[in-house]
C-alpha atoms as a PDB file:
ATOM      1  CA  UNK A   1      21.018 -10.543 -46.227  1.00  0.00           C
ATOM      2  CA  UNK A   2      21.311  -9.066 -42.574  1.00  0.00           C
ATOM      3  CA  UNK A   3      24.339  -9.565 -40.888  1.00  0.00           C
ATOM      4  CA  UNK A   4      24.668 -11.654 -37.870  1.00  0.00           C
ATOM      5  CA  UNK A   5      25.763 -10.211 -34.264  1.00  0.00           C
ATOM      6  CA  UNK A   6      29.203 -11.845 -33.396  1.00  0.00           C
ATOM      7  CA  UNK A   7      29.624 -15.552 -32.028  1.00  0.00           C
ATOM      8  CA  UNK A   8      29.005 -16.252 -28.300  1.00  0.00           C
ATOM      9  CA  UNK A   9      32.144 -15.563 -26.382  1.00  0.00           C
ATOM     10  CA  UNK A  10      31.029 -17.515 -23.535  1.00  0.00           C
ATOM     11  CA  UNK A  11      33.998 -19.650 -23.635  1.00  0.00           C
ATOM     12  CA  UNK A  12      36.750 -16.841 -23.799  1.00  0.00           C
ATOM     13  CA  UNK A  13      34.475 -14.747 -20.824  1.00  0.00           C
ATOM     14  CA  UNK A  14      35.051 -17.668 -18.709  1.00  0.00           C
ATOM     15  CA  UNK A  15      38.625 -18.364 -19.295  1.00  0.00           C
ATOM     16  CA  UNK A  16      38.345 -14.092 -18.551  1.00  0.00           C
ATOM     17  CA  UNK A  17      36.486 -15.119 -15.281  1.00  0.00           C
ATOM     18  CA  UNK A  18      38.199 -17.576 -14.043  1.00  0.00           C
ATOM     19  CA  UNK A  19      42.027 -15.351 -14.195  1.00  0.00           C
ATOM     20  CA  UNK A  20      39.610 -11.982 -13.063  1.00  0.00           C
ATOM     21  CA  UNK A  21      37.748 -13.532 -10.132  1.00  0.00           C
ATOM     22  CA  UNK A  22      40.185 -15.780  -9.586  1.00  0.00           C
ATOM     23  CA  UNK A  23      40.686 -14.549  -5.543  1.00  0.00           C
ATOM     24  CA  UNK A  24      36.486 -15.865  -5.640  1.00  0.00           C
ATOM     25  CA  UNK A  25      37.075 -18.656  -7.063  1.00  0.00           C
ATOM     26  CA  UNK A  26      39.939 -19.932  -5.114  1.00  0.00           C
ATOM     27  CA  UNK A  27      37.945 -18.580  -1.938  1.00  0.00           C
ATOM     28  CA  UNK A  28      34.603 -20.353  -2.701  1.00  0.00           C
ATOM     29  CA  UNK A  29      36.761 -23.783  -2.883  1.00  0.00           C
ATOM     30  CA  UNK A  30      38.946 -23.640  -0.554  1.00  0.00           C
ATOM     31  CA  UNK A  31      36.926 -22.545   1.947  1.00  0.00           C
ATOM     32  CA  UNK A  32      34.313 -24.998   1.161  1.00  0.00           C
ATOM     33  CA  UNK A  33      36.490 -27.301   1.069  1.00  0.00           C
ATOM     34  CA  UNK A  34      38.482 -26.741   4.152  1.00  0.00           C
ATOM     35  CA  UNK A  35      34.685 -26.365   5.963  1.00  0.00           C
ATOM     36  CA  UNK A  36      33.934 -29.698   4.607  1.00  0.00           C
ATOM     37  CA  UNK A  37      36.633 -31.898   5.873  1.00  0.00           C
ATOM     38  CA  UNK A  38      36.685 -30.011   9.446  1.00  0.00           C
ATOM     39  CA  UNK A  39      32.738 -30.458   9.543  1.00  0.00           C
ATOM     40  CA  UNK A  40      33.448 -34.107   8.337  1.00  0.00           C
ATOM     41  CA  UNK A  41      36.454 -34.577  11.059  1.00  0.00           C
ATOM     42  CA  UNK A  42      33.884 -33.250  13.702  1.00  0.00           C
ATOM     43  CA  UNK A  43      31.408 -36.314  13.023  1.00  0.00           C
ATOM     44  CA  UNK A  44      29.207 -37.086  10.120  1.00  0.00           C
ATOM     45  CA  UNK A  45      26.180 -35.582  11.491  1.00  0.00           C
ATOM     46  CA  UNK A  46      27.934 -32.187  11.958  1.00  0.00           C
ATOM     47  CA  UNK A  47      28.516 -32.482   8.215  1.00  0.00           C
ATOM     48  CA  UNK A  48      25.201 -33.847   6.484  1.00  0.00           C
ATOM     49  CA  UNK A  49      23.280 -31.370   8.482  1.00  0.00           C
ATOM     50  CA  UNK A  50      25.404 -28.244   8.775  1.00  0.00           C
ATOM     51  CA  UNK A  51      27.367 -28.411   4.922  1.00  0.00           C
ATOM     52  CA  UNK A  52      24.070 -28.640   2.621  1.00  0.00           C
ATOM     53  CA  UNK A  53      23.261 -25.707   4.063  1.00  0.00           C
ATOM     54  CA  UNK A  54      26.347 -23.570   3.509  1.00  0.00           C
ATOM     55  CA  UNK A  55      27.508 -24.721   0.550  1.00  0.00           C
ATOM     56  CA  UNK A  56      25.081 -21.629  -1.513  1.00  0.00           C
ATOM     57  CA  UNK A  57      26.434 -19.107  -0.001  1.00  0.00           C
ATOM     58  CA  UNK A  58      30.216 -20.407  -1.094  1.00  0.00           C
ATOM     59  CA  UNK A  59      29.400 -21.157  -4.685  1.00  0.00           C
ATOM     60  CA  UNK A  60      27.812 -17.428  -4.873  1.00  0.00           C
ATOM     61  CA  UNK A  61      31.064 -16.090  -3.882  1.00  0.00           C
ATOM     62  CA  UNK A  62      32.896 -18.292  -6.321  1.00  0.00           C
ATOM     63  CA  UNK A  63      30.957 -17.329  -9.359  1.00  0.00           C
ATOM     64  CA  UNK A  64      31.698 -13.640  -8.660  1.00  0.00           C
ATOM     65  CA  UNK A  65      34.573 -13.421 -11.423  1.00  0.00           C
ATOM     66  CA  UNK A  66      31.502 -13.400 -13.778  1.00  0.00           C
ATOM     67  CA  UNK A  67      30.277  -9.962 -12.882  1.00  0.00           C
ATOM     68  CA  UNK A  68      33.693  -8.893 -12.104  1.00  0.00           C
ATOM     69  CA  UNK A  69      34.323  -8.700 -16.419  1.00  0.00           C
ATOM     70  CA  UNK A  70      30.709  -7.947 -16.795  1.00  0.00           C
ATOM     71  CA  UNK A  71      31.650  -4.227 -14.862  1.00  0.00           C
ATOM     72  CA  UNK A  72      35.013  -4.119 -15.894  1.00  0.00           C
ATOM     73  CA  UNK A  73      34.016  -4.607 -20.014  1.00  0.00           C
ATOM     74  CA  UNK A  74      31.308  -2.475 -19.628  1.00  0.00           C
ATOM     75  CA  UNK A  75      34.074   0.279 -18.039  1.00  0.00           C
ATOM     76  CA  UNK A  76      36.172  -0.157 -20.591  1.00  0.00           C
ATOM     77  CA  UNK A  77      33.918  -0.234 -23.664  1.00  0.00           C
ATOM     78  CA  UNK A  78      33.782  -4.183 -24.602  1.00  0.00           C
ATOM     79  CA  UNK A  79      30.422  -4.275 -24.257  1.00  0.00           C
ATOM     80  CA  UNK A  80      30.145  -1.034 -26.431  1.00  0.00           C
ATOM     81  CA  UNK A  81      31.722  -2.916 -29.188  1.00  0.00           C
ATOM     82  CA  UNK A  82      29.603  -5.796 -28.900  1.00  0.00           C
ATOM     83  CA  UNK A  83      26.455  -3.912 -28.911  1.00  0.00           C
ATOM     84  CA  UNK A  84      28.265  -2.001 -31.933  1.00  0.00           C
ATOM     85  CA  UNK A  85      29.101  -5.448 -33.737  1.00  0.00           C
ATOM     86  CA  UNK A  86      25.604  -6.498 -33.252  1.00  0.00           C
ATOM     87  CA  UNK A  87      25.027  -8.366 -30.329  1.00  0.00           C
ATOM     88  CA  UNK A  88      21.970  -7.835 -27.759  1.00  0.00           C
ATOM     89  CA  UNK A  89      22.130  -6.921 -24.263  1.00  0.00           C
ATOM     90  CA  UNK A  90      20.193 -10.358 -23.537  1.00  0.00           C
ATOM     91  CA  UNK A  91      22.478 -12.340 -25.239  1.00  0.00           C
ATOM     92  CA  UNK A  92      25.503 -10.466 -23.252  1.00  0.00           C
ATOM     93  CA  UNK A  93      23.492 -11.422 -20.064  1.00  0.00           C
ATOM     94  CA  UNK A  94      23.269 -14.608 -21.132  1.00  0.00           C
ATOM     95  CA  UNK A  95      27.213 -15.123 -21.718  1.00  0.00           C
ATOM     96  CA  UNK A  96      27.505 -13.978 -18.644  1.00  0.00           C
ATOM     97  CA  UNK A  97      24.865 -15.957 -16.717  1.00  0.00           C
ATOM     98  CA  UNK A  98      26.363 -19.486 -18.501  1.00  0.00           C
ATOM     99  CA  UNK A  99      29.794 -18.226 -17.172  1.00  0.00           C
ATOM    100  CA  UNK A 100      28.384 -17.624 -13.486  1.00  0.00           C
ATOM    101  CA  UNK A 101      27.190 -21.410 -13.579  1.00  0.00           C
ATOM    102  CA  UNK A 102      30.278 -22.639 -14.974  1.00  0.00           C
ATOM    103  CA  UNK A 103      32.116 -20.870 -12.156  1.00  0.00           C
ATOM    104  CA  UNK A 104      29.373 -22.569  -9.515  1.00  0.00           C
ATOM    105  CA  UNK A 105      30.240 -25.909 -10.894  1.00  0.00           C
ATOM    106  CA  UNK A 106      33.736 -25.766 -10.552  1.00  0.00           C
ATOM    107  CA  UNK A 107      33.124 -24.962  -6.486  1.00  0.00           C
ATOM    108  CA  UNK A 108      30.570 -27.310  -6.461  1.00  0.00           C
ATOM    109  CA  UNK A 109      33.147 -30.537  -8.012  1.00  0.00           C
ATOM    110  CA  UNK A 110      35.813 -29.004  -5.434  1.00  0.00           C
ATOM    111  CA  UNK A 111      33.567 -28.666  -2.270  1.00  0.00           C
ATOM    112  CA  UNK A 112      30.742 -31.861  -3.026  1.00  0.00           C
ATOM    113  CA  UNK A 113      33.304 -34.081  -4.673  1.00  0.00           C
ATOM    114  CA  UNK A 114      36.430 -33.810  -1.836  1.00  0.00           C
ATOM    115  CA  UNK A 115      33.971 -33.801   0.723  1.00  0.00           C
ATOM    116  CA  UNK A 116      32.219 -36.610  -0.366  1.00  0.00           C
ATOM    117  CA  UNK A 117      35.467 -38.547  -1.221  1.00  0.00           C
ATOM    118  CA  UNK A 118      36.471 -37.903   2.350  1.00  0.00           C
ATOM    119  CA  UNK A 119      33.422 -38.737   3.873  1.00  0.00           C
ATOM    120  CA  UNK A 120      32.965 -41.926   2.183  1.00  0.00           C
ATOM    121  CA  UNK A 121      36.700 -42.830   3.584  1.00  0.00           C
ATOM    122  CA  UNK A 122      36.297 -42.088   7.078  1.00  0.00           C
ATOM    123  CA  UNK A 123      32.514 -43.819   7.591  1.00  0.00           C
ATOM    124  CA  UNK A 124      32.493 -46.028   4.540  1.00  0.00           C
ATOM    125  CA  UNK A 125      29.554 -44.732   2.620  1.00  0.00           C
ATOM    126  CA  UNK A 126      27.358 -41.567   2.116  1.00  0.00           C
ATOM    127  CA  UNK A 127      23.832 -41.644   4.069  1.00  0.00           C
ATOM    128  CA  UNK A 128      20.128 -41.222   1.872  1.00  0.00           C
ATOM    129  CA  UNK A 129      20.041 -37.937   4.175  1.00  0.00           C
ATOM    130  CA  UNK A 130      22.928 -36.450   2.857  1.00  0.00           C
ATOM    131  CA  UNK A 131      22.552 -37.331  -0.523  1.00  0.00           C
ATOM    132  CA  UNK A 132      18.817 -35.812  -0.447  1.00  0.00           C
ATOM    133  CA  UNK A 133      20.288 -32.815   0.855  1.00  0.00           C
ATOM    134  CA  UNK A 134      22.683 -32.178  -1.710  1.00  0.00           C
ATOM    135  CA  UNK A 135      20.898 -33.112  -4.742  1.00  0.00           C
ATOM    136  CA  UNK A 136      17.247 -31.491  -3.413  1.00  0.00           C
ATOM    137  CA  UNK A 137      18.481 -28.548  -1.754  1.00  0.00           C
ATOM    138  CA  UNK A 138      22.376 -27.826  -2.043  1.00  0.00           C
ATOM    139  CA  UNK A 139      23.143 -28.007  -5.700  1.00  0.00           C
ATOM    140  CA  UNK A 140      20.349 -26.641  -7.443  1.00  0.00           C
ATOM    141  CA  UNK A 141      20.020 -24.096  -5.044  1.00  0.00           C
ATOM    142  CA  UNK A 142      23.362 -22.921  -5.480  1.00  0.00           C
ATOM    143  CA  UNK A 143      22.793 -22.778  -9.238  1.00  0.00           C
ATOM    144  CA  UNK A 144      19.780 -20.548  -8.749  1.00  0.00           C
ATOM    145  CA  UNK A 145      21.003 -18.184  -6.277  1.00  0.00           C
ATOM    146  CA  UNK A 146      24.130 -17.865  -8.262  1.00  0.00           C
ATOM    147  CA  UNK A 147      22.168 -17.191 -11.117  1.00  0.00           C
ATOM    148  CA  UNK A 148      19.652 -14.550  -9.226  1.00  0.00           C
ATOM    149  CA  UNK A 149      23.021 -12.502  -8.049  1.00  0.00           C
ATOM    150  CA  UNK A 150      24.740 -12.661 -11.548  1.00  0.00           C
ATOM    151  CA  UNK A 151      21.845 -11.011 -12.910  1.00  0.00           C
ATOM    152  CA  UNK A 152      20.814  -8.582 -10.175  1.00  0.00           C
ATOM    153  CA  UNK A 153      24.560  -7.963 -10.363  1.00  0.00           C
ATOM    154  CA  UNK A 154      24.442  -7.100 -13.873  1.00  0.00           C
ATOM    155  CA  UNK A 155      21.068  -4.969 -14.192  1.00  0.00           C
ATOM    156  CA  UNK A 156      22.794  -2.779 -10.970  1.00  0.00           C
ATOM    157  CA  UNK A 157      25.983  -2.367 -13.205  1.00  0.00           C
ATOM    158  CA  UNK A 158      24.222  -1.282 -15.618  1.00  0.00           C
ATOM    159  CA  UNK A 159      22.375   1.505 -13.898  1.00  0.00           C
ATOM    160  CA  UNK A 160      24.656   2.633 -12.011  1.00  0.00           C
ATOM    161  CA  UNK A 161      28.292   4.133 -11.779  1.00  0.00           C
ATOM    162  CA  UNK A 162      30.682   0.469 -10.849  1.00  0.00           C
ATOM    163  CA  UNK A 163      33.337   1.397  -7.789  1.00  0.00           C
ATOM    164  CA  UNK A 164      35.447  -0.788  -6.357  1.00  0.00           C
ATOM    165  CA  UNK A 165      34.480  -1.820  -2.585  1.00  0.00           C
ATOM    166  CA  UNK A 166      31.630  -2.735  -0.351  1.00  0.00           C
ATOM    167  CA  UNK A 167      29.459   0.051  -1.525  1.00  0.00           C
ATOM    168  CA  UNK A 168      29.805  -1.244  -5.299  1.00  0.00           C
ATOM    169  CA  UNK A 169      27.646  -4.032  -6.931  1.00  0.00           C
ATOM    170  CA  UNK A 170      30.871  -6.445  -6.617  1.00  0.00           C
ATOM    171  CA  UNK A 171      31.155  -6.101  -2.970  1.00  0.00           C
ATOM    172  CA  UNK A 172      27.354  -6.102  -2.189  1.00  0.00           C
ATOM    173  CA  UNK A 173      25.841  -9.218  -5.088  1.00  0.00           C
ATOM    174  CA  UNK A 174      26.847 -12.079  -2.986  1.00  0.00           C
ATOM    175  CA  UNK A 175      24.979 -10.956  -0.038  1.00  0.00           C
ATOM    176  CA  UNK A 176      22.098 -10.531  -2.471  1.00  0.00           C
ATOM    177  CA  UNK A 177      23.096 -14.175  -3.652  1.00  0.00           C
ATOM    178  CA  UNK A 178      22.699 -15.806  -0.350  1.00  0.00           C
ATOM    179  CA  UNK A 179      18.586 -13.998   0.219  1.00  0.00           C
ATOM    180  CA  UNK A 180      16.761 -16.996  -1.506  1.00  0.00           C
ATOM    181  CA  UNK A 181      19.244 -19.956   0.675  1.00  0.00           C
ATOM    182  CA  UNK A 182      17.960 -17.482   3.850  1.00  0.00           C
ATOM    183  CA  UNK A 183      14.938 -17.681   2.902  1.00  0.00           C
ATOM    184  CA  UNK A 184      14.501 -21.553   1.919  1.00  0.00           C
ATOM    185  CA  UNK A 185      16.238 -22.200   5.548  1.00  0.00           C
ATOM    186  CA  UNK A 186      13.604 -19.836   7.297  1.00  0.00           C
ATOM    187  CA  UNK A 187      10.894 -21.552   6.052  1.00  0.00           C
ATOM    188  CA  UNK A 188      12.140 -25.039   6.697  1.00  0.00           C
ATOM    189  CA  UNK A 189      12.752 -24.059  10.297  1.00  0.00           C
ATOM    190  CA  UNK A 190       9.230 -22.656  10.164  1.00  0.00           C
ATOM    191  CA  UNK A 191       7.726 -25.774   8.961  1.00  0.00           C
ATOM    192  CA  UNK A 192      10.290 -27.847  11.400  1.00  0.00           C
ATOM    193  CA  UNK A 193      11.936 -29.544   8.202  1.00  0.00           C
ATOM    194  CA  UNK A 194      15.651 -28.113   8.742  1.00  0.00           C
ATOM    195  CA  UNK A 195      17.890 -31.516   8.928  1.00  0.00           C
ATOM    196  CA  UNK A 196      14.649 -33.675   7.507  1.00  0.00           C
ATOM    197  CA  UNK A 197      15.909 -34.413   3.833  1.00  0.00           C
ATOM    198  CA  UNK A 198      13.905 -37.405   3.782  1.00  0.00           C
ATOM    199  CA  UNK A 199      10.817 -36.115   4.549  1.00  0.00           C
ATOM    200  CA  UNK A 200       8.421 -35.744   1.334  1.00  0.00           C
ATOM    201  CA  UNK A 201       7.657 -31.980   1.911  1.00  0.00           C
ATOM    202  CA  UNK A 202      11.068 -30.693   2.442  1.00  0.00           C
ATOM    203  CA  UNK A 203      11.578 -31.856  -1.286  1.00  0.00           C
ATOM    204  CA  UNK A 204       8.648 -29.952  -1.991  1.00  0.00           C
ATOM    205  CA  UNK A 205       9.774 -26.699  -0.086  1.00  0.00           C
ATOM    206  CA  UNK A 206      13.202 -26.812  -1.775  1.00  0.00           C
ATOM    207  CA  UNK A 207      11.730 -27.283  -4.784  1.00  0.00           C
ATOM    208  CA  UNK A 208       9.639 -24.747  -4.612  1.00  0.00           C
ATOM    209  CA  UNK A 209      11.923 -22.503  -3.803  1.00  0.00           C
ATOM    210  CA  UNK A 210      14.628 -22.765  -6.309  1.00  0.00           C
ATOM    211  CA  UNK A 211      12.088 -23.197  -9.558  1.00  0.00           C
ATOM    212  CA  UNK A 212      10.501 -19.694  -7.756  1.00  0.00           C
ATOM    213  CA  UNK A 213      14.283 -18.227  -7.749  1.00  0.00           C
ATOM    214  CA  UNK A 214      14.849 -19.538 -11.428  1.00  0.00           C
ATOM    215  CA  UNK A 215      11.672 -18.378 -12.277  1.00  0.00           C
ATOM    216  CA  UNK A 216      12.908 -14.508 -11.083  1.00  0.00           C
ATOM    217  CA  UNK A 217      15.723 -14.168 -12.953  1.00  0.00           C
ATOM    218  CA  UNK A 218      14.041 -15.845 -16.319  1.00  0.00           C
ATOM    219  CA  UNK A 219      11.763 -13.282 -16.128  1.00  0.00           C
ATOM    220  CA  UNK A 220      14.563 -10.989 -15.623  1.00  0.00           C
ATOM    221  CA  UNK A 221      16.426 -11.876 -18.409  1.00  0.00           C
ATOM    222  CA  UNK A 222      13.577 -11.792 -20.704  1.00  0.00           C
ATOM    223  CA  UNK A 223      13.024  -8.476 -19.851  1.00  0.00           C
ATOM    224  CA  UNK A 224      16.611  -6.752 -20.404  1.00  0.00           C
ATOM    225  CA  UNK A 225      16.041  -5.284 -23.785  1.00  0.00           C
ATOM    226  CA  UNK A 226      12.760  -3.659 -22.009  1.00  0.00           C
ATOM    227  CA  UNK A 227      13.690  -2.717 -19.185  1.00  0.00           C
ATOM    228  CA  UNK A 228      17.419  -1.908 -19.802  1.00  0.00           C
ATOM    229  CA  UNK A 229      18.212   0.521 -22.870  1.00  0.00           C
ATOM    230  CA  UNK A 230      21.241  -0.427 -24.653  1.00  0.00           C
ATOM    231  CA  UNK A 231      22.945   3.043 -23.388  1.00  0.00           C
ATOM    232  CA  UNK A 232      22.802   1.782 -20.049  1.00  0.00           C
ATOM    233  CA  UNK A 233      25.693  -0.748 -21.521  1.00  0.00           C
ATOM    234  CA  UNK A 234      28.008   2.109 -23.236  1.00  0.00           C
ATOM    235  CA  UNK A 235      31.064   2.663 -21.129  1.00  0.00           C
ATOM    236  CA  UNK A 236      30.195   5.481 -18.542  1.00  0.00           C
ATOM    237  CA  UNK A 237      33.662   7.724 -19.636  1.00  0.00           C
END
């Protein structure tokens, strides 16, 4: 009977993530946060239109703990022993990814839940605009760039030599993480949508947009064990 790789470990990674990338994660609420209720204090329209819009970039930044054990396990030799115990390089990806999103939700309940608390207490009720925003645009596209950074992140670690600093994947992912929010926000200026969450195609660009990101790193991730040999993985030392 073949033996079976190891159990997931996505639960002890992100307990791992969450002390590693801990700076991130307090960063990618707090900030958030603190932009929220200042954008809020301003007036409500500085907020619905302004927030949506910044909140990707935040919960990329959050969800960097993720990749920070991805490059430090694979420095070490963790995911040598993995590989060793049976376990794929997709399915170590994969751990990974699920604890990038976890990470994004916990910004996202920090940053969308406060600021909606404290919106709804100082104008007595949150707008169809906002809403739209947040649930067409915001959240999922946080998810998906999050996602599209954790595994860029994760292929570069792999090929390459991890060092600490800008010049390393670490300091250089979340700008990768925030190219597909650029992008959606260029082309809803282009099409004169920015601010217009209730118009129909503005649901359609965002949509677009994030199944398109999502679509990039599924095809990513289904092509790790081609694309990546499982050396690439072994510590570099």
């Amino acid at each position: 009977m073949p033996a079976e790789g190891p159990p997931s470990l996505a639960r002890i990674t992100a307990r791992r993530a969450a002390t590693s990338g801990r700076f991130y994660l307090v960063y990618g609420c707090i900030v958030s946060l603190v932009l929220a209720v200042s954008l809020i204090a301003t007036s409500g329209s500085s907020f619905g239109s302004a927030f949506p819009l910044l909140l990707p970039i935040f919960a990329v930044v959050g969800s960097m703990g993720a990749l920070v054990v991805f490059t430090n396990d694979r420095l070490k030799g963790v995911l040598e022993y993995l590989l060793a115990y049976g376990a794929t390089p997709r399915r170590i990806f994969l751990d990974f990814l699920l604890t990038t999103l976890l990470l994004v939700s916990v910004v996202l309940a920090a940053a969308v839940g406060g600021g909606l608390a404290f919106y709804a207490a100082k104008y007595g009720g949150i707008p169809a605009d906002l809403a739209a925003s947040l649930l067409l645009y915001a959240i999922p596209m946080s998810y998906a760039s999050a996602a599209f950074a954790a595994t860029v992140g994760m292929f570069w670690t792999s090929l390459s030599s991890p060092r600490a600093g800008m010049t390393s994947p670490i300091g250089l992912v979340p700008f990768i993480g925030i190219l597909p929010s650029l992008g959606t926000l260029g082309l809803l200026a282009a099409l004169g949508l920015e601010g217009r969450a209730s118009h129909a195609s503005f649901a359609v660009v965002c949509s677009v947009m994030v199944v398109l990101v999502a679509a990039v790193v599924a095809l990513l991730l289904s092509s790790v064990e081609r694309l990546l040999r499982r050396e690439r993985l072994l510590s570099p030392a």
